[in-house]
Protein backbone atom coordinates (compact mmCIF):
# COMPACT_ATOMS: atom_id res chain seq x y z
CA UNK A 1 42.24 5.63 -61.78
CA UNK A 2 42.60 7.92 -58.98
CA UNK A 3 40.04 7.50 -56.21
CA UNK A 4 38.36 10.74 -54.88
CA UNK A 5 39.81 11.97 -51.67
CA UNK A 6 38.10 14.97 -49.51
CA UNK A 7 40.50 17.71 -49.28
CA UNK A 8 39.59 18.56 -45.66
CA UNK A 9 38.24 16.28 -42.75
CA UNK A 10 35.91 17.28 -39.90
CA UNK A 11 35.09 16.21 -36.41
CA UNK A 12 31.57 15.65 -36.35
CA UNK A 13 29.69 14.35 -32.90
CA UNK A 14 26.52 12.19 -32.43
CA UNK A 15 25.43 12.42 -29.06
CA UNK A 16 22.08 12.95 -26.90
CA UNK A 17 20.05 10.07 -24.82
CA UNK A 18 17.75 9.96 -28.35
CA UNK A 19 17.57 7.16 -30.98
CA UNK A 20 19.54 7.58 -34.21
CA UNK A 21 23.04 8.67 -33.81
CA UNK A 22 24.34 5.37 -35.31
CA UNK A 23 21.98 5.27 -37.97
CA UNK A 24 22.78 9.07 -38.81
CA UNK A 25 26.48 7.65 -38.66
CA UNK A 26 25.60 4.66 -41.08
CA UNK A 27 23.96 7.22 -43.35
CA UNK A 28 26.52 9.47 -43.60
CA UNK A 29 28.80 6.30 -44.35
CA UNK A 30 26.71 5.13 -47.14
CA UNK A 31 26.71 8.90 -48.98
CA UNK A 32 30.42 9.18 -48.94
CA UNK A 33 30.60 5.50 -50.57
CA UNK A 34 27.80 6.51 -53.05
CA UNK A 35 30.20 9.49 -53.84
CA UNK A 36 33.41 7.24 -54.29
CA UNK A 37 34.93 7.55 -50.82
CA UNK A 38 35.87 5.14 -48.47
CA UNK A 39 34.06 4.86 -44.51
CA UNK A 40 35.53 2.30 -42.16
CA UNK A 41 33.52 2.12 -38.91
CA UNK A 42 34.81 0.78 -35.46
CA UNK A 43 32.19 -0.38 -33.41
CA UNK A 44 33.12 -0.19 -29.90
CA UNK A 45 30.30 -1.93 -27.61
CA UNK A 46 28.42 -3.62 -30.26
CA UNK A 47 28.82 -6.96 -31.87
CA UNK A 48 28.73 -7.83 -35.17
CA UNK A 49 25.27 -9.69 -35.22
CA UNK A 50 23.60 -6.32 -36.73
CA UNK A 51 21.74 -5.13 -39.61
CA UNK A 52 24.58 -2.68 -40.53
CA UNK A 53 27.75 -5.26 -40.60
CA UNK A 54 25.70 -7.45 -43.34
CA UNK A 55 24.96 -4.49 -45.24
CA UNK A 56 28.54 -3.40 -44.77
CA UNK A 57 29.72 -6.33 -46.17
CA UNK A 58 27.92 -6.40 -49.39
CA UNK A 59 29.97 -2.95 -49.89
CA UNK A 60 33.28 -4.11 -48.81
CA UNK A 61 36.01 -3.19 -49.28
CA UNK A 62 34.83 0.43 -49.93
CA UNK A 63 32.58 0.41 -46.51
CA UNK A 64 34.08 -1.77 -43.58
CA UNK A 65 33.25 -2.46 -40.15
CA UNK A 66 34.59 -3.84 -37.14
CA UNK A 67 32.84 -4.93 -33.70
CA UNK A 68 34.89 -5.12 -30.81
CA UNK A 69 31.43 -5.34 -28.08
CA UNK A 70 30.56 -8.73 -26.98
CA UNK A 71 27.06 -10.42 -26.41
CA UNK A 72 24.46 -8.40 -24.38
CA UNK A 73 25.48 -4.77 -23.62
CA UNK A 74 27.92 -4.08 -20.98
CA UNK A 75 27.69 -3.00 -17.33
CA UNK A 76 29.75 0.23 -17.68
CA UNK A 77 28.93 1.20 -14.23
CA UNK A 78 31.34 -1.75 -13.40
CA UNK A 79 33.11 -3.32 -16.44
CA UNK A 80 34.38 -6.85 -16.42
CA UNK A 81 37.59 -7.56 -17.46
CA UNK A 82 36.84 -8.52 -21.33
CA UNK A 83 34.81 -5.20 -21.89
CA UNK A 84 37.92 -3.23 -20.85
CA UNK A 85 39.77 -4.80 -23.32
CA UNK A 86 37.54 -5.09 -25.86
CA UNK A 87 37.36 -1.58 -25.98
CA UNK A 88 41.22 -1.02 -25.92
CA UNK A 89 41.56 -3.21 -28.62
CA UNK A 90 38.94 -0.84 -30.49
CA UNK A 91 40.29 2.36 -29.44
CA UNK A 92 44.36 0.62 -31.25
CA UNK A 93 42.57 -0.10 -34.09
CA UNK A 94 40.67 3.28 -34.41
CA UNK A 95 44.32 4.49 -33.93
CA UNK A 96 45.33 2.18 -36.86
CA UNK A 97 42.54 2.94 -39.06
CA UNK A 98 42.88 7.28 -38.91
CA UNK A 99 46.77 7.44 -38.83
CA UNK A 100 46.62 5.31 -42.49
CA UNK A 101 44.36 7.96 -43.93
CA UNK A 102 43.54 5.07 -46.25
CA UNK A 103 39.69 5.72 -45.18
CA UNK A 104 38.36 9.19 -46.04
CA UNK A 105 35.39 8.79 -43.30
CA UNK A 106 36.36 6.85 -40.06
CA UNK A 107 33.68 6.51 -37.31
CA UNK A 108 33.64 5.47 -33.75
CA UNK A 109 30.42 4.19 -33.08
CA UNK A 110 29.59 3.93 -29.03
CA UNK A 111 33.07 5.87 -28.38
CA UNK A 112 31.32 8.53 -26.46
CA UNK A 113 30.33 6.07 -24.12
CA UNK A 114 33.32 4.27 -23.66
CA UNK A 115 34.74 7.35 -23.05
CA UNK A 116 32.55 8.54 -20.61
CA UNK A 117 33.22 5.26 -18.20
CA UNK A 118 37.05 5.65 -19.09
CA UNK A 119 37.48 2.14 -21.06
CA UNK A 120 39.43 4.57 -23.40
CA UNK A 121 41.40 7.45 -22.12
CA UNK A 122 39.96 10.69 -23.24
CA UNK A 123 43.37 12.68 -23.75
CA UNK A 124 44.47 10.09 -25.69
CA UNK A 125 41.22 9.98 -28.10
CA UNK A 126 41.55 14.30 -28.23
CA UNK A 127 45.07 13.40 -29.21
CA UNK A 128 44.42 11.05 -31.89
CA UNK A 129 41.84 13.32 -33.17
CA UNK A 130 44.21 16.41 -33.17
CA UNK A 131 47.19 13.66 -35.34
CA UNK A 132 44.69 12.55 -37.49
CA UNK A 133 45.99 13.31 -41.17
CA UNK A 134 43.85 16.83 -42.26
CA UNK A 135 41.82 14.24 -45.23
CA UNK A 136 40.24 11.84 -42.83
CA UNK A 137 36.61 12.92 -41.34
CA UNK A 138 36.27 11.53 -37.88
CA UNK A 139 32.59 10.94 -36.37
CA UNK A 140 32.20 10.15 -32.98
CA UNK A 141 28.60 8.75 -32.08
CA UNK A 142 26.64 7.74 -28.16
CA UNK A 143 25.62 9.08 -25.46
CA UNK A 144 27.36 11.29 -22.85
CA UNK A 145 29.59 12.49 -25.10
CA UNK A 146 32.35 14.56 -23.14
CA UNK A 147 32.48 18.30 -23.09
CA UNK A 148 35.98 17.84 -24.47
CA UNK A 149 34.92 16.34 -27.02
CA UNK A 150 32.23 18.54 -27.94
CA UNK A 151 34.37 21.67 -27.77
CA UNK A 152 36.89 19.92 -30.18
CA UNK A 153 34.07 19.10 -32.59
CA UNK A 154 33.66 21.15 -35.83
CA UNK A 155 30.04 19.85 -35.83
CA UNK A 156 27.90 18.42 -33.14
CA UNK A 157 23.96 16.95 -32.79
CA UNK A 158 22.19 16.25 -30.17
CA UNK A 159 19.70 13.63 -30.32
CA UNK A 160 16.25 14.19 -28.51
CA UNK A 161 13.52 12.26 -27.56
CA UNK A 162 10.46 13.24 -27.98
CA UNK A 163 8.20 9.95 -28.44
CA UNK A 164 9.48 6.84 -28.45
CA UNK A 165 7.38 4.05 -28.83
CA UNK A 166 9.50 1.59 -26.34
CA UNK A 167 7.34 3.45 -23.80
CA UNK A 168 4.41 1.73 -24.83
CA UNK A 169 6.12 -1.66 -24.89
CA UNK A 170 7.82 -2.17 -28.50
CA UNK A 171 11.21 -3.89 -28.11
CA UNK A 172 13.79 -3.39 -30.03
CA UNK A 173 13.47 -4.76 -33.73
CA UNK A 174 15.69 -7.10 -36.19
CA UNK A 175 16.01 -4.82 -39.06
CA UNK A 176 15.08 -1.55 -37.25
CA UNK A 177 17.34 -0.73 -33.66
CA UNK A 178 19.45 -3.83 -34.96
C-alpha cells in the first residue's frame, strides 16, 4: 500500500511571546498522522521529560520526536558549552530529517529561539529551508522568530497574550505547559 504523501509543502511559523505555539505545532502533527502522514519533530531546547514525547511514542513510528535541550532551560543570553552543541546536533539532524523527505511534516520546535541567540546559523536554516524537497512541510515554532524567517514563511502566527494566569501565581503544570 502506498502511503499518502502531500503534493506540496509549506513554511509555516509559530512565533509571538504568547503560550501555544508548540501545542499548535503538536496539533498540527497529530492531524496529519490522523490523515495518514508522517510528522517528525526536533525539539531543540527541550528535553524529553514532556507530555508530548510519551504521547509521541504511543504513535511511533508514524509521529516521532527528538529532544536535544538538557535539564532546566538554558541561559541564551550566555550559553554554556553543552547548549551550543546540543543545539548543533539538533539543527544536523533537522538537516537529516527534511533532506530524506521520508516525513511529510517536519517541525523545529524552539528553533526560532535558537536562532535568535545564533546556536544555529540563520543562513544556513533559510538554506535548508529553500533545499528542502517541495513534499515536506516545515514548521518553525518560539519566540523571536527572525524577520528572515518570517519573510520566507508561506504562513506565519503570532501568539498574544492577553491573560495568562502565571500572573496570578499558577506554575507551570504536568500535563498542561509540560
Amino acid at each position: 500500500m502506498t502511503r499518502k504523501r502531500l503534493k506540496q509543502g509549506l513554511v509555516q511559523v509559530y512565533t509571538g511571546d504568547g503560550k501555544g505555539k508548540t501545542t499548535c505545532a503538536l496539533g498540527l502533527a497529530l492531524r496529519a498522522v490522523g490523515q495518514g502522514f508522517r510528522a517528525h519533530i526536533i525539539q531543540f531546547l527541550k528535553t524529553d521529560d514532556t507530555g508530548e514525547v510519551q504521547a509521541a511514542r504511543r504513535l511511533a513510528p508514524d509521529f516521532t520526536i527528538e529532544s536535544f535541550g538538557h535539564p532546566g532551560f538554558p541561559r541564551l543570553t550566555d550559553p554554556d558549552p553543552q547548549t551550543r552543541e546540543r543545539a548543533a546536533q539538533a539543527f544536523q539532524r533537522a538537516r537529516q530529517v527534511i533532506m530524506a523527505g521520508e516525513h511529510d511534516l517536519v517541525i523545529l520546535d524552539e528553533v526560532n529561539l535558537a536562532l535568535a541567540y545564533n546556536l544555529v546559523p540563520l543562513q544556513a536554516m533559510l538554506e535548508l529551508i529553500k533545499a528542502r524537497p517541495p513534499q515536506v512541510e516545515v514548521v518553525l515554532t518560539g519566540r523571536s522568530a527572525p524577520p528572515e524567517l518570517v519573510e520566507l514563511a508561506d504562513l506565519v502566527t503570532e501568539m498574544r497574550p492577553v491573560k495568562h494566569y502565571f500572573e496570578a501565581g499558577v506554575k507551570a503544570r504536568r500535563g498542561i505547559e509540560w
